[in-house]
PDB file of N, CA and C in Angstrom:
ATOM      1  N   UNK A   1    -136.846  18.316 -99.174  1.00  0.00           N
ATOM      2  CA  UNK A   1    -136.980  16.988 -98.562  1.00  0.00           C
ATOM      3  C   UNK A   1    -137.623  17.103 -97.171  1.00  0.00           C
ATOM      4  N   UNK A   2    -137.003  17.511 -96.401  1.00  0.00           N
ATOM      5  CA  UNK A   2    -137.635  18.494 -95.229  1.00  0.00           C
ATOM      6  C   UNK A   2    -138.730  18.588 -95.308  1.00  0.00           C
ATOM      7  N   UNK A   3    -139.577  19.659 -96.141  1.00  0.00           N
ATOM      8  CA  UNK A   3    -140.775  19.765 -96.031  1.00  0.00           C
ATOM      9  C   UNK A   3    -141.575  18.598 -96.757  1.00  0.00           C
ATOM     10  N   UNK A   4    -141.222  17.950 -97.703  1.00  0.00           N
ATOM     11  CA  UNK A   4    -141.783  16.747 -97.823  1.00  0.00           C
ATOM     12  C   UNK A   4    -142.139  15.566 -96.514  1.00  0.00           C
ATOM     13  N   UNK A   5    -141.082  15.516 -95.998  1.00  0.00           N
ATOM     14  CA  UNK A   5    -141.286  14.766 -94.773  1.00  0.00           C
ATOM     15  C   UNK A   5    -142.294  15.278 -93.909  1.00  0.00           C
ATOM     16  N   UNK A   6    -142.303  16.447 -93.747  1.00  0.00           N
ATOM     17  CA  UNK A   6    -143.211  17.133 -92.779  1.00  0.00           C
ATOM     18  C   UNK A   6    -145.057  16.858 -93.208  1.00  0.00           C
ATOM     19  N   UNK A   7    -145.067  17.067 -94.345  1.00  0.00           N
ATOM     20  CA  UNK A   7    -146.234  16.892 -94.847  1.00  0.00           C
ATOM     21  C   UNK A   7    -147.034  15.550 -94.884  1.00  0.00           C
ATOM     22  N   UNK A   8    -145.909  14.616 -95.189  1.00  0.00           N
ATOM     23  CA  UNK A   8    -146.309  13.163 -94.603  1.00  0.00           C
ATOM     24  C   UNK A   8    -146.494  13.091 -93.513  1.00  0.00           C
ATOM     25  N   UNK A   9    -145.826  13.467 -92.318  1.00  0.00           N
ATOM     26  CA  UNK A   9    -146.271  13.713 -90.691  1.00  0.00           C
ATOM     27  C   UNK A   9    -147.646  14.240 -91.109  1.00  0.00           C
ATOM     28  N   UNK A  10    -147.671  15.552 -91.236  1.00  0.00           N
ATOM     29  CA  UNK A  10    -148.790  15.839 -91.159  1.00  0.00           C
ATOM     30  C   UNK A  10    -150.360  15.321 -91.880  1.00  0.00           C
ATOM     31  N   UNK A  11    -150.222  14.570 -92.475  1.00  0.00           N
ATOM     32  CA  UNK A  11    -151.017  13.495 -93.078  1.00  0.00           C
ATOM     33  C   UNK A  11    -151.335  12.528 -92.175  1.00  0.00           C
ATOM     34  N   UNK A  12    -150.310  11.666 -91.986  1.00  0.00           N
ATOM     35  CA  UNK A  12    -150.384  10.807 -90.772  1.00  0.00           C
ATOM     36  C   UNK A  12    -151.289  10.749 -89.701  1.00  0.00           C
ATOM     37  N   UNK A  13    -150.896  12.549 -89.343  1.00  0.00           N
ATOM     38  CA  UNK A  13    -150.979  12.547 -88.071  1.00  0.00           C
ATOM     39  C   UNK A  13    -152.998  12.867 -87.891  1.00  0.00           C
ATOM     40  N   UNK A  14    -153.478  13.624 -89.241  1.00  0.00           N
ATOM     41  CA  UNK A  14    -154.774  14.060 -89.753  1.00  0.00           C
ATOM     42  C   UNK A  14    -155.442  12.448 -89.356  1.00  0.00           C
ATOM     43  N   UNK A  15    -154.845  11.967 -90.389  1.00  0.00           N
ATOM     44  CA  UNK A  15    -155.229  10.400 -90.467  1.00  0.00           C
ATOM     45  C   UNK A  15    -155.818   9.516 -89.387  1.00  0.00           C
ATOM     46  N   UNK A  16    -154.905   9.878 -88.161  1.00  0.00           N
ATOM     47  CA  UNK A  16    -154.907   8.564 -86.909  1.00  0.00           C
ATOM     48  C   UNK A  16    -156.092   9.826 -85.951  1.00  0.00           C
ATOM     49  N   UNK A  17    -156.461  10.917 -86.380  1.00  0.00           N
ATOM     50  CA  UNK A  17    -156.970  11.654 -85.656  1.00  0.00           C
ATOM     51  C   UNK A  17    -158.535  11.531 -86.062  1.00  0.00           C
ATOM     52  N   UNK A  18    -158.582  11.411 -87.483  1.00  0.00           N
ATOM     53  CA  UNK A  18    -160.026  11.187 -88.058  1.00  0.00           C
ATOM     54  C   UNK A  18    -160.138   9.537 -87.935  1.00  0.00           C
ATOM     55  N   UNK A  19    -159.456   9.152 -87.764  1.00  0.00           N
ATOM     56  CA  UNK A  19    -159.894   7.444 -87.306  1.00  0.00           C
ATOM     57  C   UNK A  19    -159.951   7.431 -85.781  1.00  0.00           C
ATOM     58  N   UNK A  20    -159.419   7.968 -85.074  1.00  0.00           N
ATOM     59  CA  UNK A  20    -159.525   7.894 -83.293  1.00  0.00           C
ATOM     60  C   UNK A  20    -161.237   8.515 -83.469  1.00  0.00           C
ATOM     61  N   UNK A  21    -161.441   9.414 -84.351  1.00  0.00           N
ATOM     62  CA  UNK A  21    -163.048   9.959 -83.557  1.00  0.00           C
ATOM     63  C   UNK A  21    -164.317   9.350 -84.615  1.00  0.00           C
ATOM     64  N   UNK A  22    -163.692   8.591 -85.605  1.00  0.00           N
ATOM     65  CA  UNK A  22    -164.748   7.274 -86.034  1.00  0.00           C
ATOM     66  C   UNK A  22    -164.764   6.499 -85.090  1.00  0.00           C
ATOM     67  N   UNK A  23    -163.802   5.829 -84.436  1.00  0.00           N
ATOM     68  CA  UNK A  23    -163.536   4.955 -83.761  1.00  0.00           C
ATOM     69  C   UNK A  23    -164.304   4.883 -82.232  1.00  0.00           C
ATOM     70  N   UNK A  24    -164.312   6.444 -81.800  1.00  0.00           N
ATOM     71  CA  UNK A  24    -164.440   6.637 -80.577  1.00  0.00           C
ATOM     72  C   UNK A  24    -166.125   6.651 -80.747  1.00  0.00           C
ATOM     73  N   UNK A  25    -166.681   7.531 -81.568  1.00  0.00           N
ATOM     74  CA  UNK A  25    -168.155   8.129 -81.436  1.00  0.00           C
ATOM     75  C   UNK A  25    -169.089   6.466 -81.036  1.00  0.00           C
ATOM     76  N   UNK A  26    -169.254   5.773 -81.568  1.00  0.00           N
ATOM     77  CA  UNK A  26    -169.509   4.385 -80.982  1.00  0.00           C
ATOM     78  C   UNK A  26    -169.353   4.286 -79.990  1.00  0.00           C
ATOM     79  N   UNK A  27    -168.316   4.076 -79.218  1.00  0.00           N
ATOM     80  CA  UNK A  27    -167.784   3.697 -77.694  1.00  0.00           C
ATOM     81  C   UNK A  27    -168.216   4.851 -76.745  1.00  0.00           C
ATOM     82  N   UNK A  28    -168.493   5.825 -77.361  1.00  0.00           N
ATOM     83  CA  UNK A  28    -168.948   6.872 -76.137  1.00  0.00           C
ATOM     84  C   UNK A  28    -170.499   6.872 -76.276  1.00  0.00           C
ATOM     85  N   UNK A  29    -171.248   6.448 -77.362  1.00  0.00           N
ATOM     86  CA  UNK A  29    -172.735   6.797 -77.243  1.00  0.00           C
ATOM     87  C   UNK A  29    -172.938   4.908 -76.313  1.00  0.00           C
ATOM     88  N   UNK A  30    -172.180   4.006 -76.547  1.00  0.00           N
ATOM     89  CA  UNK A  30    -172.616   2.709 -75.749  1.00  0.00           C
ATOM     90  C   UNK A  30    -172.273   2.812 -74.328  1.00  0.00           C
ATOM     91  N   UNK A  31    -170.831   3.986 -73.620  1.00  0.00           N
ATOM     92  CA  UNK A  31    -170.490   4.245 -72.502  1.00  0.00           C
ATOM     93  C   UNK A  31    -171.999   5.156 -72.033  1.00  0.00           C
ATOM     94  N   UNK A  32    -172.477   5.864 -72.914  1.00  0.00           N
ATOM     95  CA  UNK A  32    -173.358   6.752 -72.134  1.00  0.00           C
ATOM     96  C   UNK A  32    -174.770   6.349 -72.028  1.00  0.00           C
ATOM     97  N   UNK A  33    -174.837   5.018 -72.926  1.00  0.00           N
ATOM     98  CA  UNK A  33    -176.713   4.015 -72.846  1.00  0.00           C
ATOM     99  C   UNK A  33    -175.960   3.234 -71.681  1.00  0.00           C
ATOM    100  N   UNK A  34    -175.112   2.735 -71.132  1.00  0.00           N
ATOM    101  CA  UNK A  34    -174.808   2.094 -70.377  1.00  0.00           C
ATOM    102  C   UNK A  34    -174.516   2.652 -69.060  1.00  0.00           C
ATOM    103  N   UNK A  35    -173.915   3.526 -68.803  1.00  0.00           N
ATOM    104  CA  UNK A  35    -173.512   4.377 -67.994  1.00  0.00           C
ATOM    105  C   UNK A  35    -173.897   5.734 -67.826  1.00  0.00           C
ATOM    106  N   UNK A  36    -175.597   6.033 -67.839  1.00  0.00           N
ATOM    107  CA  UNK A  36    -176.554   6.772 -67.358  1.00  0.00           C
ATOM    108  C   UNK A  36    -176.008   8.193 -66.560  1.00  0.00           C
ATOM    109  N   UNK A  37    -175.212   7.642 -65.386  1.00  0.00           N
ATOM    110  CA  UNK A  37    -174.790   8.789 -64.439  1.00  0.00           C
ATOM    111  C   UNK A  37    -173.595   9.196 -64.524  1.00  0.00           C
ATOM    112  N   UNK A  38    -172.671   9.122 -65.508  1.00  0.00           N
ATOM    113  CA  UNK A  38    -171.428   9.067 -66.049  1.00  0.00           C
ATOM    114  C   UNK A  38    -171.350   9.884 -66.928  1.00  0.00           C
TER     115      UNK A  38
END
């Protein structure tokens, strides 16, 4: 049970990590056409 649980964490956690850097790659190429010296 234990390690069942764990594996769902670890799914989860894959999950919100490959959606934070879909999420992000957008917002950093418009921070960096916008914000030149940054």
């Amino acid at each position: 049970m234990f390690l069942y649980r764990g594996i769902l964490f670890f799914i989860e956690v894959q999950r919100k990590e490959i959606l934070k850097q879909i999420s992000n790659k957008p917002e950093d190429d418009y921070y960096r056409q916008n914000n030149p010296n940054g």
